[in-house]
C-alpha atoms as a PDB file:
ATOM      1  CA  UNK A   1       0.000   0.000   0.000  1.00  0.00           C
ATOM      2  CA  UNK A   2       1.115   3.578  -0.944  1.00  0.00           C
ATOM      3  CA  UNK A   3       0.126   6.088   1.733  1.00  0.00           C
ATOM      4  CA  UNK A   4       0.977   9.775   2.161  1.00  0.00           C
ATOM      5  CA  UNK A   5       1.105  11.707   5.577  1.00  0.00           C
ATOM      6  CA  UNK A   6       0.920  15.469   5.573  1.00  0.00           C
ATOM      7  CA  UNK A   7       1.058  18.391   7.502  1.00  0.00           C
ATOM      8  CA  UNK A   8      -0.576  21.088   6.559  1.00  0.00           C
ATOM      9  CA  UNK A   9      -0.693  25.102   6.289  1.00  0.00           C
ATOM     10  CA  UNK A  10      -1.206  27.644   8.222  1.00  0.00           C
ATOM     11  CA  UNK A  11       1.046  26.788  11.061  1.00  0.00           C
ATOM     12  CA  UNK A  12       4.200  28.621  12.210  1.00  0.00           C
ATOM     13  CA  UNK A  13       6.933  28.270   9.682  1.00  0.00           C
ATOM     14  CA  UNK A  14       9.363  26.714  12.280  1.00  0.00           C
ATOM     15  CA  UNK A  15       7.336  24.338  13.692  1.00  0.00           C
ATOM     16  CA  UNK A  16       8.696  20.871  13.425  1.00  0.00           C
ATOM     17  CA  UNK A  17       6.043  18.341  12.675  1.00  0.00           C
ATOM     18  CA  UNK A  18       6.514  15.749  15.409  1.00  0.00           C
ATOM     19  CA  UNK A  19       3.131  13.721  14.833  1.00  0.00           C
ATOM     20  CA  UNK A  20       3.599  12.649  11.632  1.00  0.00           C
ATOM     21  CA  UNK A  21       7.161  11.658  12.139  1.00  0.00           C
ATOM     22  CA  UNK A  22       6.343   9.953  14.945  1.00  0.00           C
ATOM     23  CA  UNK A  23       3.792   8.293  13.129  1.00  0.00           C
ATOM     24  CA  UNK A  24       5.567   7.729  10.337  1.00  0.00           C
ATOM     25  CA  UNK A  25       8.139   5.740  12.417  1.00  0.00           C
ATOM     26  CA  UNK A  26       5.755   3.838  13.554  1.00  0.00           C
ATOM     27  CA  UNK A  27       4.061   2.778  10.388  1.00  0.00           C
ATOM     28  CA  UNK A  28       7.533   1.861   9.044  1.00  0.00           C
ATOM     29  CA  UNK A  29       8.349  -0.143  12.095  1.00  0.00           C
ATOM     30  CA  UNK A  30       5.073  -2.418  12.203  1.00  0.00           C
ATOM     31  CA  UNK A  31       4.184  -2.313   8.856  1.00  0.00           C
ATOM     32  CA  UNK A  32       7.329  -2.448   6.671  1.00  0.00           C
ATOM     33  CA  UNK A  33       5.244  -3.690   3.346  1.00  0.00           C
ATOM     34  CA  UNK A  34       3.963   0.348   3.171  1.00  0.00           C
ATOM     35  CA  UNK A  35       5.455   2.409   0.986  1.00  0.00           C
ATOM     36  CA  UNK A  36       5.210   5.872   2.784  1.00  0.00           C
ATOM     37  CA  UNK A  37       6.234   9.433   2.546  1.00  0.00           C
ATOM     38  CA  UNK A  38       6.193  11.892   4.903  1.00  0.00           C
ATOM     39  CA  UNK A  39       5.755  15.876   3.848  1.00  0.00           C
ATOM     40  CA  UNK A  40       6.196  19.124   5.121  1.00  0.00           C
ATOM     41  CA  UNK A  41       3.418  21.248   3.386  1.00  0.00           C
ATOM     42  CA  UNK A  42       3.422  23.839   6.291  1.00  0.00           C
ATOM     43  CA  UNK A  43       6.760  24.635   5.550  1.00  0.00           C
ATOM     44  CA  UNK A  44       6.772  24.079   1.627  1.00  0.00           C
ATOM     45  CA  UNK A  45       4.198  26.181   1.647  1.00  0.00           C
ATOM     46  CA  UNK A  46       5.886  28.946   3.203  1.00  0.00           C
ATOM     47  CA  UNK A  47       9.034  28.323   1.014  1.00  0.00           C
ATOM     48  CA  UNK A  48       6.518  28.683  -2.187  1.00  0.00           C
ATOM     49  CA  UNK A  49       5.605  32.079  -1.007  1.00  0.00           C
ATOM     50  CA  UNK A  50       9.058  33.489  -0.190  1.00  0.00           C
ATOM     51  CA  UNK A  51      10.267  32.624  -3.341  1.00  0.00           C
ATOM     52  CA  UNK A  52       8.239  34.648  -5.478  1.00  0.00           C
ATOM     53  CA  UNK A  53       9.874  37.660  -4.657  1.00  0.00           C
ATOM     54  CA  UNK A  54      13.532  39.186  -4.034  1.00  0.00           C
ATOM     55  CA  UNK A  55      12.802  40.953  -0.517  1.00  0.00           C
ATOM     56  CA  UNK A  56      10.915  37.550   0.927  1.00  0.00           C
ATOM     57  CA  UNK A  57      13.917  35.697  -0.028  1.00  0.00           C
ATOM     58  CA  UNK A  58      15.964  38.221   1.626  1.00  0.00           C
ATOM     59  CA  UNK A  59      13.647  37.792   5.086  1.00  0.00           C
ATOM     60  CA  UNK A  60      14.179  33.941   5.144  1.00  0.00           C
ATOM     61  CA  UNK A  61      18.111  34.665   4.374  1.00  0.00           C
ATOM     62  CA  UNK A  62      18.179  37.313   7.681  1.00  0.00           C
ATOM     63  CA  UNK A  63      16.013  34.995   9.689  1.00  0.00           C
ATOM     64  CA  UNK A  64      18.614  31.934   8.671  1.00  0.00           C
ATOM     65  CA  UNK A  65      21.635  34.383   9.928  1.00  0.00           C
ATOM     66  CA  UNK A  66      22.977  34.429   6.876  1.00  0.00           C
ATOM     67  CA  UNK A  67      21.855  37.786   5.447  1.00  0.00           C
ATOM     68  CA  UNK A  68      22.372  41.292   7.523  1.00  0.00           C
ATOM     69  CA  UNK A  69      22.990  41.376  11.220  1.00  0.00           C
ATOM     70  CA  UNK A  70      19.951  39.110  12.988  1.00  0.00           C
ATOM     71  CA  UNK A  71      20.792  41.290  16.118  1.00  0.00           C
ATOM     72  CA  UNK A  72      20.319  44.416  15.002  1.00  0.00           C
ATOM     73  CA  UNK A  73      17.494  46.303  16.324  1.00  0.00           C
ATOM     74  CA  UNK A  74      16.542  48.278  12.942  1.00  0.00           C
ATOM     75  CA  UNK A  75      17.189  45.172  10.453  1.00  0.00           C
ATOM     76  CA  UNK A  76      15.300  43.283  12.643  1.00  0.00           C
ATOM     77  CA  UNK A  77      12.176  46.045  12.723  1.00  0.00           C
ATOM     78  CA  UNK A  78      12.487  46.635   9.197  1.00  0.00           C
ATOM     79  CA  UNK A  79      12.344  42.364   8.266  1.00  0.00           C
ATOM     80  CA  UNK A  80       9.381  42.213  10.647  1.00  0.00           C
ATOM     81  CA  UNK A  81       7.017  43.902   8.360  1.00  0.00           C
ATOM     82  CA  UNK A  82       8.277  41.870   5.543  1.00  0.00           C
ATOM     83  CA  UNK A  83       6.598  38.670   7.622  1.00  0.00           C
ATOM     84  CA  UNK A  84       3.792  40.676   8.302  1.00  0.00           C
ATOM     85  CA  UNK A  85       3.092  41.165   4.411  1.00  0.00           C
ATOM     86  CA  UNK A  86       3.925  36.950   4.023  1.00  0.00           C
ATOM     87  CA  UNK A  87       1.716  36.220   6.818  1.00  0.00           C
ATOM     88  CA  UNK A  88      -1.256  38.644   5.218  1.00  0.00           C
ATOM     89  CA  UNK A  89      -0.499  36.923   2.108  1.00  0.00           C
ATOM     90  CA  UNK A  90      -0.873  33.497   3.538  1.00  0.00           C
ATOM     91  CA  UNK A  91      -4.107  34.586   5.291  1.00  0.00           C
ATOM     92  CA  UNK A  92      -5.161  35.710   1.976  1.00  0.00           C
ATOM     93  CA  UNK A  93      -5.071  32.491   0.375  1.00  0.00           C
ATOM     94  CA  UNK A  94      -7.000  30.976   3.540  1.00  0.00           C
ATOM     95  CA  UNK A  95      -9.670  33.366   2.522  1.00  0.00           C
ATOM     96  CA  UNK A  96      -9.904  31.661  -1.261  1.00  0.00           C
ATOM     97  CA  UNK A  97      -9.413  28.616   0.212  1.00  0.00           C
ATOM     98  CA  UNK A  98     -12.382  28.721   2.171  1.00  0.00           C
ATOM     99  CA  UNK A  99     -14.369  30.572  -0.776  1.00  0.00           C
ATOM    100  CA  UNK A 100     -13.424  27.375  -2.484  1.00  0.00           C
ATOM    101  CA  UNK A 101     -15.115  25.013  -0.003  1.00  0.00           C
ATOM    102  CA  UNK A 102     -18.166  26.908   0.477  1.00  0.00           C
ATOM    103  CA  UNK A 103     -19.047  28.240  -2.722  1.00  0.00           C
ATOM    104  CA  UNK A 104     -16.839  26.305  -5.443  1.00  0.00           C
ATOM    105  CA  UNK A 105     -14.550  28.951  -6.360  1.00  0.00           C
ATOM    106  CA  UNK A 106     -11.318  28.580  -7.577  1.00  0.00           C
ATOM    107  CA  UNK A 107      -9.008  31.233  -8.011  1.00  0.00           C
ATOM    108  CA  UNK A 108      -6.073  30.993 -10.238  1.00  0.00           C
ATOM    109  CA  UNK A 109      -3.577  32.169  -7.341  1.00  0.00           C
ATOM    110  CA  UNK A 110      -5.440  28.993  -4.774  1.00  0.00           C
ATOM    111  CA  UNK A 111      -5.038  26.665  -7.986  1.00  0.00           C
ATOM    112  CA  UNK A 112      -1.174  27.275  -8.559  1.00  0.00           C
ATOM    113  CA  UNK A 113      -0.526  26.709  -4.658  1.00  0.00           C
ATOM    114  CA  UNK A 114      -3.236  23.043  -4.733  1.00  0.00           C
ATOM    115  CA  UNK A 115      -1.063  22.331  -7.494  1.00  0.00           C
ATOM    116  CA  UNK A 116       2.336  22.608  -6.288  1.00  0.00           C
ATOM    117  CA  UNK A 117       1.119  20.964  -2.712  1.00  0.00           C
ATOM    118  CA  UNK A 118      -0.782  18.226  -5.150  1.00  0.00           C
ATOM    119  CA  UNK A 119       2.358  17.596  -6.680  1.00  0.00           C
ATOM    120  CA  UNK A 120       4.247  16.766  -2.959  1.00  0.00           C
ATOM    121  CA  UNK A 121       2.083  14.507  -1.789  1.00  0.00           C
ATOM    122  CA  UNK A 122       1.429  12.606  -5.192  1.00  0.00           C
ATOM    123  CA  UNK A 123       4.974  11.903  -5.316  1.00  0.00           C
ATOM    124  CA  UNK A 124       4.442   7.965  -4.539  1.00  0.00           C
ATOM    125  CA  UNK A 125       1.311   7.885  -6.336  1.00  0.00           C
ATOM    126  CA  UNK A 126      -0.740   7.197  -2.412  1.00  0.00           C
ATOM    127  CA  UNK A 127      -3.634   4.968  -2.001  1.00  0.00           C
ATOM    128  CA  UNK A 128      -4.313   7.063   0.661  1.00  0.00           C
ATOM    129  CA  UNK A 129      -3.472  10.311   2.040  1.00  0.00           C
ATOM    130  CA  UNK A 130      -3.567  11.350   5.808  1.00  0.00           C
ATOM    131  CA  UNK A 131      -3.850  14.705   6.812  1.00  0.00           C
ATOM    132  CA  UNK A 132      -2.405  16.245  10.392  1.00  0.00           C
ATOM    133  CA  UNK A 133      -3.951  18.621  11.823  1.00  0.00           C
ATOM    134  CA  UNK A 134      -2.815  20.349  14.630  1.00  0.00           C
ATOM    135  CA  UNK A 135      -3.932  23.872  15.107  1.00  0.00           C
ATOM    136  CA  UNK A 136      -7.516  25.568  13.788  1.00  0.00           C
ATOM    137  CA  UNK A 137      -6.065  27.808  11.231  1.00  0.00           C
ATOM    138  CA  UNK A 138      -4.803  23.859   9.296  1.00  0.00           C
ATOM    139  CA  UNK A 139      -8.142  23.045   8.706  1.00  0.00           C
ATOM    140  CA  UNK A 140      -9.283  25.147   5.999  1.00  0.00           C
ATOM    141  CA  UNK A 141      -6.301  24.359   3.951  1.00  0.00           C
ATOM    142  CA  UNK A 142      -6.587  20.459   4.484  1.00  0.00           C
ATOM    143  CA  UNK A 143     -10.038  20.533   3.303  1.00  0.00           C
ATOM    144  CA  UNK A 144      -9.460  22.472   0.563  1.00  0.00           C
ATOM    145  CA  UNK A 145      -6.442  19.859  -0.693  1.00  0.00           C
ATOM    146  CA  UNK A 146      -8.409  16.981   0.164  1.00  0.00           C
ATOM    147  CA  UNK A 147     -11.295  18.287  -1.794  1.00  0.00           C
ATOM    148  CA  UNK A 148      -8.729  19.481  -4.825  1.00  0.00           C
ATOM    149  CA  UNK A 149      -7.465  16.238  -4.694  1.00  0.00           C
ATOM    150  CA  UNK A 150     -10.649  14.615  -4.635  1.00  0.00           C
ATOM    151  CA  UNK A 151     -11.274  16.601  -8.619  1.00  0.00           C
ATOM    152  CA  UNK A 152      -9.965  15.379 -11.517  1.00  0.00           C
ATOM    153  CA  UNK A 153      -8.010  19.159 -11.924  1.00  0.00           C
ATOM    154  CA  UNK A 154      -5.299  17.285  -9.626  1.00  0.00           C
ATOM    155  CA  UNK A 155      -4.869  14.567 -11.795  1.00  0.00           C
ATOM    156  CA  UNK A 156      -2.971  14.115 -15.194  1.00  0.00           C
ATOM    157  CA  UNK A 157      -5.246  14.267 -18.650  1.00  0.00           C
ATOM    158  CA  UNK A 158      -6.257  10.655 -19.427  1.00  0.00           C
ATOM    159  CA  UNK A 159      -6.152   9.625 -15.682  1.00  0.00           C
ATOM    160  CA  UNK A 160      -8.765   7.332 -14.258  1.00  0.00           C
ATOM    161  CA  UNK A 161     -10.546   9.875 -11.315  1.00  0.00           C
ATOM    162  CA  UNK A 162     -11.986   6.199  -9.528  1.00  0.00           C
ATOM    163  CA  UNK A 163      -9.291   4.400 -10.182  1.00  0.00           C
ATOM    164  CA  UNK A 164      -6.466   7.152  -9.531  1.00  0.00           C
ATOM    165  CA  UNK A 165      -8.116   9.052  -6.482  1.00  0.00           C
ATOM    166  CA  UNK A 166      -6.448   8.475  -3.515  1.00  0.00           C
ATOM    167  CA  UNK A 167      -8.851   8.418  -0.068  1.00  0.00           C
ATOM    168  CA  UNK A 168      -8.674  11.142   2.750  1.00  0.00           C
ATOM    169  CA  UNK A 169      -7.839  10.614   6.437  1.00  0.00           C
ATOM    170  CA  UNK A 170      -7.848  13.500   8.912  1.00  0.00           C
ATOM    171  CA  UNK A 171      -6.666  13.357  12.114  1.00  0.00           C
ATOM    172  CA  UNK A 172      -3.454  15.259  14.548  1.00  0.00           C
ATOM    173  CA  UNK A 173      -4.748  16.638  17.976  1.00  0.00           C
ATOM    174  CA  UNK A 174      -7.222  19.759  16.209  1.00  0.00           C
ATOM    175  CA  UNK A 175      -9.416  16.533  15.268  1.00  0.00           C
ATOM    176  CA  UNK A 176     -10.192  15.713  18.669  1.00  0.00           C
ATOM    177  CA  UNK A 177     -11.879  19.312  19.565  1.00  0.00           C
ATOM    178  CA  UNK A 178     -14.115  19.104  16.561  1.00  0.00           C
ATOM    179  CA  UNK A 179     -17.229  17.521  15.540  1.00  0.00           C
ATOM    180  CA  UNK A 180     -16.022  14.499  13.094  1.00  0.00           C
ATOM    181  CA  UNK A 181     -19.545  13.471  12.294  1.00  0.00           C
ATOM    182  CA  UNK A 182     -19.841  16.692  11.214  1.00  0.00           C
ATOM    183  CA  UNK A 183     -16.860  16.758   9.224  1.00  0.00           C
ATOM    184  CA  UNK A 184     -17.765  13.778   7.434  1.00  0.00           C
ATOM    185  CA  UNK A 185     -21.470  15.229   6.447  1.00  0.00           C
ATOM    186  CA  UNK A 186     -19.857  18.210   5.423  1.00  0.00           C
ATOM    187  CA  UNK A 187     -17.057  17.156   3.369  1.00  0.00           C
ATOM    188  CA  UNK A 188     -17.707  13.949   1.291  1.00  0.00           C
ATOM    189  CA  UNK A 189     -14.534  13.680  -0.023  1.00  0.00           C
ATOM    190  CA  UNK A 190     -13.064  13.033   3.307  1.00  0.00           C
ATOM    191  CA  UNK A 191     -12.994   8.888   3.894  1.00  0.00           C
ATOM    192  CA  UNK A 192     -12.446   8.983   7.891  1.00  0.00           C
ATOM    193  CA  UNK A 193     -11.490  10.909  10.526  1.00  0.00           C
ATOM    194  CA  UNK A 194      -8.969   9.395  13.368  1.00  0.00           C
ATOM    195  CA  UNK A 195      -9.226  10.794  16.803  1.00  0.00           C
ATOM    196  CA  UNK A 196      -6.938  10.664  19.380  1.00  0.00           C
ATOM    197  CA  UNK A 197      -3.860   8.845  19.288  1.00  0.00           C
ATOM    198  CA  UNK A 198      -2.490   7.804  15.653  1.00  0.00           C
ATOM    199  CA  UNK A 199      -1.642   4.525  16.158  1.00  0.00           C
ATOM    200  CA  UNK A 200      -3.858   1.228  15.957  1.00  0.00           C
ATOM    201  CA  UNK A 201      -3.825   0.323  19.496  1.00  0.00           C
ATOM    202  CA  UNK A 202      -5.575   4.229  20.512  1.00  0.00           C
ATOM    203  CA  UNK A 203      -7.139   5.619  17.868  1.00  0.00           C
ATOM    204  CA  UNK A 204     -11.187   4.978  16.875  1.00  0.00           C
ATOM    205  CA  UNK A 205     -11.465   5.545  12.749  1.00  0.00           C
ATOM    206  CA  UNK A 206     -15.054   7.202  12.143  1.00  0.00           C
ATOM    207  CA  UNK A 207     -15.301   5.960   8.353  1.00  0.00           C
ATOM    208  CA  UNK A 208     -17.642   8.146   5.783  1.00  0.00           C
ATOM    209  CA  UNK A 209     -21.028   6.205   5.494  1.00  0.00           C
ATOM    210  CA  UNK A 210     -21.241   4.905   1.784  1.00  0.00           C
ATOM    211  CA  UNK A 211     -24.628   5.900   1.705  1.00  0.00           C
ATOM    212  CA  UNK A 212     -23.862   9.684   1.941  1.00  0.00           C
ATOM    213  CA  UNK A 213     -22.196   9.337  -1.364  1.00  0.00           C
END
């Protein structure tokens, strides 16, 4: 089985995703068969951004320490509204993201950035495709993936949508808070939801009813 685990936007750019490496380790160590990758798209994402422009490069350069003097009172100031204007333009696309899932519009700005994250988590061609979601602000980006990916837009000309389509898990610790019933009415392209704990021995898979379908 191919399978996919991903973190998603809109979480701080240096946050390291400990859930799904942790899971991932333990997927790998029980079930070796699985052919499984493990991405970043909170931090890909924010990599996408920065590079589309000279000064945003710049920022992530002076934030690394290895552009201008990270100490210095007025560089730092002057870089700070710099991640203002990224994290505006992030919250932006949250906005279209969200005008996407409610009232099936796609922008062409949303349809580059479902296309490059499409692209990372197709890499191994998944079966199936987990989600991790750990703070609020994830959720409208996951569900706008899952339902991108869900289209045949995300899929190569010719491609078989049934055949290709790769089914949706959500879970991380967000998942817990929320309503998955709900989730699962809401969304149809979502398979199941996993609360608590990601491995087999804690966690209680609420699977989409084939009837809603």
């Amino acid at each position: 089985m191919r399978v996919a685990l991903a973190f998603s936007p809109n979480a701080n750019p240096t946050y390291i995703p400990l859930g799904i490496s942790s899971l991932s380790s333990y997927i790998k160590e029980s079930s070796p068969g699985i052919n499984l990758i493990s991405v970043d798209l909170n931090a890909a994402t924010w990599n996408w951004l920065i590079d589309q422009k000279k000064e945003y490069q710049l920022f992530r350069e002076f934030m690394q320490g290895r552009y201008g003097s990270f100490y210095d009172e007025i560089q730092y100031r002057t870089h700070q509204l710099i991640w203002k204007q990224l994290f505006a333009l992030l919250e932006q696309y949250n906005l279209e993201a969200r005008f996407y899932l409610e009232r099936e519009t796609l922008t062409t700005e949303l349809q580059r950035l479902l296309d490059f994250q499409s692209n990372l988590v197709l890499e191994n061609d998944p079966e199936l495709i987990g989600f991790s979601i750990m703070y609020p602000r994830q959720i409208t980006f996951a569900l706008a993936l899952a339902k991108y990916l869900n289209s045949t837009s995300s899929f190569p000309t010719g491609c078989s949508r049934e055949t290709a389509k790769p089914k949706i898990v959500l879970g991380g610790a967000m998942i817990s808070a929320l309503q998955t019933e709900d989730i699962l009415h809401m969304c149809p392209f979502v398979e199941a939801v996993l609360d608590g704990e990601g491995d087999a021995r804690r966690g209680a898979i609420h699977r989409q009813s084939r009837c809603t379908r």
